[in-house]
Protein backbone atom coordinates (compact mmCIF):
# COMPACT_ATOMS: atom_id res chain seq x y z
CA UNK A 1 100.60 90.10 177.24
CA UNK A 2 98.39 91.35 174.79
CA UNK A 3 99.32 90.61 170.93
CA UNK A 4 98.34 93.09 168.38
CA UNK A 5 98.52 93.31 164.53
CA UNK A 6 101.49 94.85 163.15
CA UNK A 7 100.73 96.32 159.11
CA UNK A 8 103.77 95.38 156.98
CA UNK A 9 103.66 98.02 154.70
CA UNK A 10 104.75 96.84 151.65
CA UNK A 11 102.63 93.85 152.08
CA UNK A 12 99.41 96.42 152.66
CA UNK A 13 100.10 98.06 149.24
CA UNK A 14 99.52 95.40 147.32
CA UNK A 15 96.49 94.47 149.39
CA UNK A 16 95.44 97.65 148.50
CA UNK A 17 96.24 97.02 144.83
CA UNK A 18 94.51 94.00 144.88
CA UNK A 19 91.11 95.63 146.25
CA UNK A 20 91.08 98.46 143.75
CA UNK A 21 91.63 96.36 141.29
CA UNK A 22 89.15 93.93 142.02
CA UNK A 23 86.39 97.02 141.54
CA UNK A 24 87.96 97.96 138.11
CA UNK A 25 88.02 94.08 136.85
CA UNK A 26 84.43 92.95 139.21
CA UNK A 27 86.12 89.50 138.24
CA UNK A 28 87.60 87.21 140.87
CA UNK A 29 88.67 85.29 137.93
CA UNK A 30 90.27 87.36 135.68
CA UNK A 31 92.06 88.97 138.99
CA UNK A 32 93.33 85.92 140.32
CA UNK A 33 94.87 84.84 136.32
CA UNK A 34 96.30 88.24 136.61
CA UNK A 35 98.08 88.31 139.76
CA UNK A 36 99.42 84.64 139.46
CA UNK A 37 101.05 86.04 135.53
CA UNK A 38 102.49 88.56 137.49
CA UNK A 39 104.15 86.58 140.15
CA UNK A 40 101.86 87.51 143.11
CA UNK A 41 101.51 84.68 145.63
CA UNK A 42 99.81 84.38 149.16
CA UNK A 43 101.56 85.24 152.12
CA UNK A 44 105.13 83.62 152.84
CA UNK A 45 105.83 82.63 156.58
CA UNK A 46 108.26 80.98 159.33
CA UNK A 47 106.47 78.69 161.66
CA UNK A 48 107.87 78.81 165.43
CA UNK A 49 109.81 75.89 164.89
CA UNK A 50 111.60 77.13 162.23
CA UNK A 51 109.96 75.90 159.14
CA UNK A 52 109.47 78.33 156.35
CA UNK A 53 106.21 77.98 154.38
CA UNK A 54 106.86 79.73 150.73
CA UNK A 55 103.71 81.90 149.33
CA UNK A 56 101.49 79.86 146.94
CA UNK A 57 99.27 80.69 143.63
CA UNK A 58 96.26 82.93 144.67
CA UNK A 59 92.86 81.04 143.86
CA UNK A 60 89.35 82.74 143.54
CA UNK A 61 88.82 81.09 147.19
CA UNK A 62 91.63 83.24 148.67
CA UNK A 63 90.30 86.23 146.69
CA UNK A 64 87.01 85.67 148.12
CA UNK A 65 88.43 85.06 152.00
CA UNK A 66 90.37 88.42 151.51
CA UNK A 67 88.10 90.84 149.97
CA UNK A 68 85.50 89.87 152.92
CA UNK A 69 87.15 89.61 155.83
CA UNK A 70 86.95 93.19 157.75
CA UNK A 71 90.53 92.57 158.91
CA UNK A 72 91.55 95.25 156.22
CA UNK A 73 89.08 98.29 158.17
CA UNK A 74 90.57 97.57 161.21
CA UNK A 75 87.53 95.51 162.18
CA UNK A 76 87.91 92.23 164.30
CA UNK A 77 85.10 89.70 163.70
CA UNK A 78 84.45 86.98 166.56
CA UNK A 79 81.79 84.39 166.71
CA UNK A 80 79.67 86.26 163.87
CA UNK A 81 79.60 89.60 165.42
CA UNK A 82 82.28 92.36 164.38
CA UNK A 83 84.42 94.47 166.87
CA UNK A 84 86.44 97.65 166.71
CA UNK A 85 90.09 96.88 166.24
CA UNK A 86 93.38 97.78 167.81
CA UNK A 87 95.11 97.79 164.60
CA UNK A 88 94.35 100.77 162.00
CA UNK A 89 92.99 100.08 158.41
CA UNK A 90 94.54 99.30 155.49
CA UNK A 91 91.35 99.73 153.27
CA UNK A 92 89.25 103.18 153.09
CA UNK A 93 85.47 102.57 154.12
CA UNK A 94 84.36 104.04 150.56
CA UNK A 95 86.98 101.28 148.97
CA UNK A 96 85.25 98.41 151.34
CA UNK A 97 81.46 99.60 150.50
CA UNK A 98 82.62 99.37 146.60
CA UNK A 99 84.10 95.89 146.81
CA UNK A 100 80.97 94.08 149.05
CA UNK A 101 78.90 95.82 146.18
CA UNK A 102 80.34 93.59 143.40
CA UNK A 103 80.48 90.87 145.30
CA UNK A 104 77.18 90.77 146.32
CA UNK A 105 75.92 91.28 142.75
CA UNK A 106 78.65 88.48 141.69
CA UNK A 107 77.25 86.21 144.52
CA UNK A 108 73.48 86.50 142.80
CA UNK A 109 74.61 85.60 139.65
CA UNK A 110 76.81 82.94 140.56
CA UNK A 111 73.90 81.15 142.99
CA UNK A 112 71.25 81.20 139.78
CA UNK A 113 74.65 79.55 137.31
CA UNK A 114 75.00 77.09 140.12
CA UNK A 115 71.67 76.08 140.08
CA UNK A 116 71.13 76.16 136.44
CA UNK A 117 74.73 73.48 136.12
CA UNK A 118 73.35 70.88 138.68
CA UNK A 119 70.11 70.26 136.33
CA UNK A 120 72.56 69.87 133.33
CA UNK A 121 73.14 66.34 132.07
CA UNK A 122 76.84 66.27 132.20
CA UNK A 123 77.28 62.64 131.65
CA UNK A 124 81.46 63.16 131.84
CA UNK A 125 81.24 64.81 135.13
CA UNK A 126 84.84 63.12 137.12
CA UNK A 127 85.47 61.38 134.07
CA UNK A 128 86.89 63.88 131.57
CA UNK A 129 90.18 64.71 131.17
CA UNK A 130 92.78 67.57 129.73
CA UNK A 131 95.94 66.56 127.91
CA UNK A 132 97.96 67.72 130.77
CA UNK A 133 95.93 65.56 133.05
CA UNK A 134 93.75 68.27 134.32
CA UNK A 135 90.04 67.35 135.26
CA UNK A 136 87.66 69.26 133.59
CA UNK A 137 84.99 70.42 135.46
CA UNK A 138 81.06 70.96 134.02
CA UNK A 139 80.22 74.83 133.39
CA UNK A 140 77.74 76.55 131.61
CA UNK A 141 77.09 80.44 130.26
CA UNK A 142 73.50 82.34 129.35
CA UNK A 143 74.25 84.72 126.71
CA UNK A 144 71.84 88.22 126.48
CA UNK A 145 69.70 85.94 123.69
CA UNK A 146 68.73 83.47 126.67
CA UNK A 147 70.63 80.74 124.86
CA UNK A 148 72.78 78.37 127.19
CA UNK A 149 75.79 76.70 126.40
CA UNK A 150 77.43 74.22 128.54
CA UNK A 151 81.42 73.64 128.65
CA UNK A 152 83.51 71.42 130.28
CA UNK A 153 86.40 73.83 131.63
CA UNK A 154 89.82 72.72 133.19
CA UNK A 155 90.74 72.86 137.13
CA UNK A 156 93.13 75.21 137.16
CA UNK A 157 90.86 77.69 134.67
CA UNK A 158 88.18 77.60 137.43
CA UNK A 159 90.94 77.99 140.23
CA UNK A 160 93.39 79.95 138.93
CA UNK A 161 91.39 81.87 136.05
CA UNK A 162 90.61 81.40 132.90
CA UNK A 163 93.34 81.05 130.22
CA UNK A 164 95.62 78.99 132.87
CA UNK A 165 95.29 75.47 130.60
CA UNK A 166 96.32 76.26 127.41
CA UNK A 167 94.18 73.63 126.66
CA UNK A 168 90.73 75.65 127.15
CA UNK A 169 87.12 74.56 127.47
CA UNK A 170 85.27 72.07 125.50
CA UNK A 171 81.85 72.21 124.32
CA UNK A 172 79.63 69.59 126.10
CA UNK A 173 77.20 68.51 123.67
CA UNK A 174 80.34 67.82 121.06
CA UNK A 175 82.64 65.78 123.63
CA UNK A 176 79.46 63.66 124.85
CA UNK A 177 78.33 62.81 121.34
CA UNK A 178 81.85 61.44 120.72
CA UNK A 179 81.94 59.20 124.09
CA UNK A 180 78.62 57.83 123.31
CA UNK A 181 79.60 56.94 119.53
CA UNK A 182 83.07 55.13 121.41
CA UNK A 183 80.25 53.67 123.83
CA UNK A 184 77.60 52.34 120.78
CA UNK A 185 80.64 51.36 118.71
CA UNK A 186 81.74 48.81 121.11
CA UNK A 187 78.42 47.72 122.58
CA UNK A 188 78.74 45.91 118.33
CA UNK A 189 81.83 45.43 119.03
CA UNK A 190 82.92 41.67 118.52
CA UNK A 191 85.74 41.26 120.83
CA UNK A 192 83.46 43.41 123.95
CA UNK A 193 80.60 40.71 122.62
CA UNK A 194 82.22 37.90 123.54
CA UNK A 195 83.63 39.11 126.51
CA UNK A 196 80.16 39.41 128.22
CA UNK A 197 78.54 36.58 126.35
CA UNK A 198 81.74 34.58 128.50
CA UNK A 199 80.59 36.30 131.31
CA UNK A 200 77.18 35.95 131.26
CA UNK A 201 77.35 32.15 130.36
CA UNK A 202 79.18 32.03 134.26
CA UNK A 203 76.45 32.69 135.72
CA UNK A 204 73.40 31.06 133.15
CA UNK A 205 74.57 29.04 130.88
CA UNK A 206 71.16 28.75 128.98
CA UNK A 207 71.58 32.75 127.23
CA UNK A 208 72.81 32.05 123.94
CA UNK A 209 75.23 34.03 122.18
CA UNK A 210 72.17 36.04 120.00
CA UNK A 211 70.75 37.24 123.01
CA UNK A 212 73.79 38.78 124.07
CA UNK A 213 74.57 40.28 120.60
CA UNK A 214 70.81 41.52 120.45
CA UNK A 215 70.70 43.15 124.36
CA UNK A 216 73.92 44.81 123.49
CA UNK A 217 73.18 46.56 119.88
CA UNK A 218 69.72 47.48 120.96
CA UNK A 219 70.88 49.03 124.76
CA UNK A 220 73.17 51.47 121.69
CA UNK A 221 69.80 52.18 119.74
CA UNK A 222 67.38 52.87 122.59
CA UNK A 223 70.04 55.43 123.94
CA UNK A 224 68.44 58.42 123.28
CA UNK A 225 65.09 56.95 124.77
CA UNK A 226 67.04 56.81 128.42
CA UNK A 227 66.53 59.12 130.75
CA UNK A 228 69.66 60.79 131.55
CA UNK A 229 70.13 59.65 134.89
CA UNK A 230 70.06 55.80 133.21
CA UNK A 231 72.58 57.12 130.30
CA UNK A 232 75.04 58.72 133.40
CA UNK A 233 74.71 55.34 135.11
CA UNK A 234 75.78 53.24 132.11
CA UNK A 235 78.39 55.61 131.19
CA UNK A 236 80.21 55.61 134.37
CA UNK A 237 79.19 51.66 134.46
CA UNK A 238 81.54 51.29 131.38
CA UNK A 239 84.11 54.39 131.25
CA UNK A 240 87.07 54.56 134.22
CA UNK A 241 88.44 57.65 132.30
CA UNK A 242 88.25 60.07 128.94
CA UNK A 243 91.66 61.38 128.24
CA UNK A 244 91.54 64.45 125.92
CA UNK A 245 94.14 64.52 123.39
CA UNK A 246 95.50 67.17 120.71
CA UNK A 247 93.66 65.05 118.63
CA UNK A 248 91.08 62.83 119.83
CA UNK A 249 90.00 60.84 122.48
CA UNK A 250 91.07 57.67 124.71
CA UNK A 251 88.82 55.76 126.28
CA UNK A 252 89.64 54.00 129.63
CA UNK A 253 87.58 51.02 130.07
CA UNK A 254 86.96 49.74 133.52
CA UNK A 255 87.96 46.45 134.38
CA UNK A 256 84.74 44.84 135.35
CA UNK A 257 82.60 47.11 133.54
CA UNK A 258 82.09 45.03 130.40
CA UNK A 259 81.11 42.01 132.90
CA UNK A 260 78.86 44.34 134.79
CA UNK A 261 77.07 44.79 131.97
CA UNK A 262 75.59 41.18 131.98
CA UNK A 263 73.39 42.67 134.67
CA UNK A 264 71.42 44.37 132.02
CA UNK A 265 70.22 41.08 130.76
CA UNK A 266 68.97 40.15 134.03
CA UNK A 267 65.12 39.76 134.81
CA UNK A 268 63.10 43.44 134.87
CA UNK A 269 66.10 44.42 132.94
CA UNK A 270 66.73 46.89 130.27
CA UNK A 271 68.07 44.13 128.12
CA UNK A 272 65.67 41.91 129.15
CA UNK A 273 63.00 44.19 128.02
CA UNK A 274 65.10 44.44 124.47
CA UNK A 275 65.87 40.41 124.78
CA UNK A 276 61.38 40.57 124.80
CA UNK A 277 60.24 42.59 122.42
CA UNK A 278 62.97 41.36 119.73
CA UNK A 279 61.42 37.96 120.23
CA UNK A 280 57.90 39.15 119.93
CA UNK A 281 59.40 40.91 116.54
CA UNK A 282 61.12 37.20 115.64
CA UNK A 283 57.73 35.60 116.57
CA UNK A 284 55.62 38.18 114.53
CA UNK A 285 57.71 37.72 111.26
CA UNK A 286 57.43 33.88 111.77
CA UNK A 287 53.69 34.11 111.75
CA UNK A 288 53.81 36.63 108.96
CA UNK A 289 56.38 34.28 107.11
CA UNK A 290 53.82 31.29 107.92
CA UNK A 291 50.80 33.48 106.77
CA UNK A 292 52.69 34.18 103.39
CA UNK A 293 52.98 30.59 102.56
CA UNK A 294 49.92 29.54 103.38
CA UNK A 295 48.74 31.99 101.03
CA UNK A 296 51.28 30.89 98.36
CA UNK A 297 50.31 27.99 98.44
CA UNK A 298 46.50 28.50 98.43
CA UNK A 299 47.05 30.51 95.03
CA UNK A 300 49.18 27.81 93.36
CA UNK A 301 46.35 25.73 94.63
CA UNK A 302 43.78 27.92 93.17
CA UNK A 303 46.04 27.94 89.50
CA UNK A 304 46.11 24.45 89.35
CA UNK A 305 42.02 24.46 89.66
């Protein structure tokens, strides 16, 4: 018995809605907010046992799977290669040509975004979060000027279309530069001190206190001198989570982060490097303290003559 595709017909006009629209809009994203504000959901169905599977919120991936599969021209595609059909079309050749236009204009411009976002810095990438709880997700924009601007954007916006999370995007550069202040303000902090010092003195119970306190204030002041593969490491060494609030930020420390840290004070380290040069800076002062007496003294010396 051979099974062939039956067109539900009031299903078929708003496929066709959706397609014509899709060439007015050329927007996957604004369609999909669209359809979901007015109600439209993917395809409802009974299983053959008997188990009803309700329609769900149309994403830009559904959009995408829809607007190029040839289904819709009465074309059947197999193993790569389209075939004539048995089933007539619900889209118009001219309406199909129209569509795989945009989208292949879309697909050029997303590719060269794609590429542009991976070389971004995004230190927060899997760590930020909305209000709601939704993870926002590293994007960035070219305006006509050239000028880029990079965003973190919620889940749902990218999904769903922008203007889902009331919440909106965030501008990178501004949400980074207020981690990294939480992150130098407790690398001074005394209570975050102490708790690595205790570590540390676990495992070598020769590094004094100072040390500590030095490795950790100067790992804050040499930040900008990391490269930014370093700065993501240490980031996502110390941060489990950043939850976004109406106002302001909470930091979620993890665990055994702070105590991680100790490894930075460890040999060919950057806080060994730091723990170095601040004693070459301790041992140059002494000698320039030592040189300034000596040369008090010779004067007073020279007075009395």
């Amino acid at each position: 018995m051979v099974r062939q595709l039956v067109i539900n017909e009031a299903e078929a006009k708003i496929v066709r809605g959706i397609w014509r629209r899709f060439v007015e809009l050329q927007s996957t994203t604004e369609l999909a907010r669209e359809l979901n504000s007015q109600g439209v959901t993917t395809k409802a169905w009974t299983t053959q046992d008997g188990v009803f599977r309700p329609g769900r919120p149309i994403t830009k991936q559904n959009l995408y799977k829809m607007l190029r599969n040839p289904l819709y021209i009465g074309v059947i595609r197999h193993k790569g290669k389209d075939h004539p059909g048995e089933h007539p079309a619900i889209i118009n050749a001219g309406l199909w040509g129209e569509v795989q236009a945009v989208l292949a204009e879309d697909a050029l411009l997303r590719a060269s975004q794609t590429m542009t976002r991976h070389n971004d810095e995004a230190i927060l990438r899997g760590l930020l979060f909305a209000p709601d709880g939704d993870r926002m997700l590293p994007t960035a924009t070219r305006k006509k000027s050239g000028k880029r601007y990079r965003y973190y954007l919620p889940y749902s916006d990218k999904k769903f279309g922008r203007g889902t999370n009331p919440f909106g995007i965030v501008p990178a550069g501004q949400i980074e530069a207020l981690v990294l202040e939480q992150v130098k303000a407790a690398l001074q902090a005394p209570e975050m001190i102490q708790a690595v010092w205790d570590e540390v003195r676990k495992l070598d119970a020769t590094v004094s206190e100072p040390v500590v306190v030095l490795a950790m204030r100067n790992l804050s002041v040499v930040w900008n001198e990391m490269f930014p593969e370093e700065r993501c490491r240490l980031v996502r060494l110390l941060i489990a989570r950043v939850q976004l609030r109406d106002e302001g930020i909470d930091i979620e420390w993890h665990p055994a982060g702070w105590s991680a840290l100790m490894a930075e004070l460890a040999p060919n380290s950057i806080g060994a490097e730091l723990r170095e040069n601040e004693q070459s800076e301790v041992s140059a002062q002494a000698h320039v303290s030592r040189a300034n007496v000596k040369r008090s003294g010779r004067s007073q010396m020279e007075e009395m003559a």
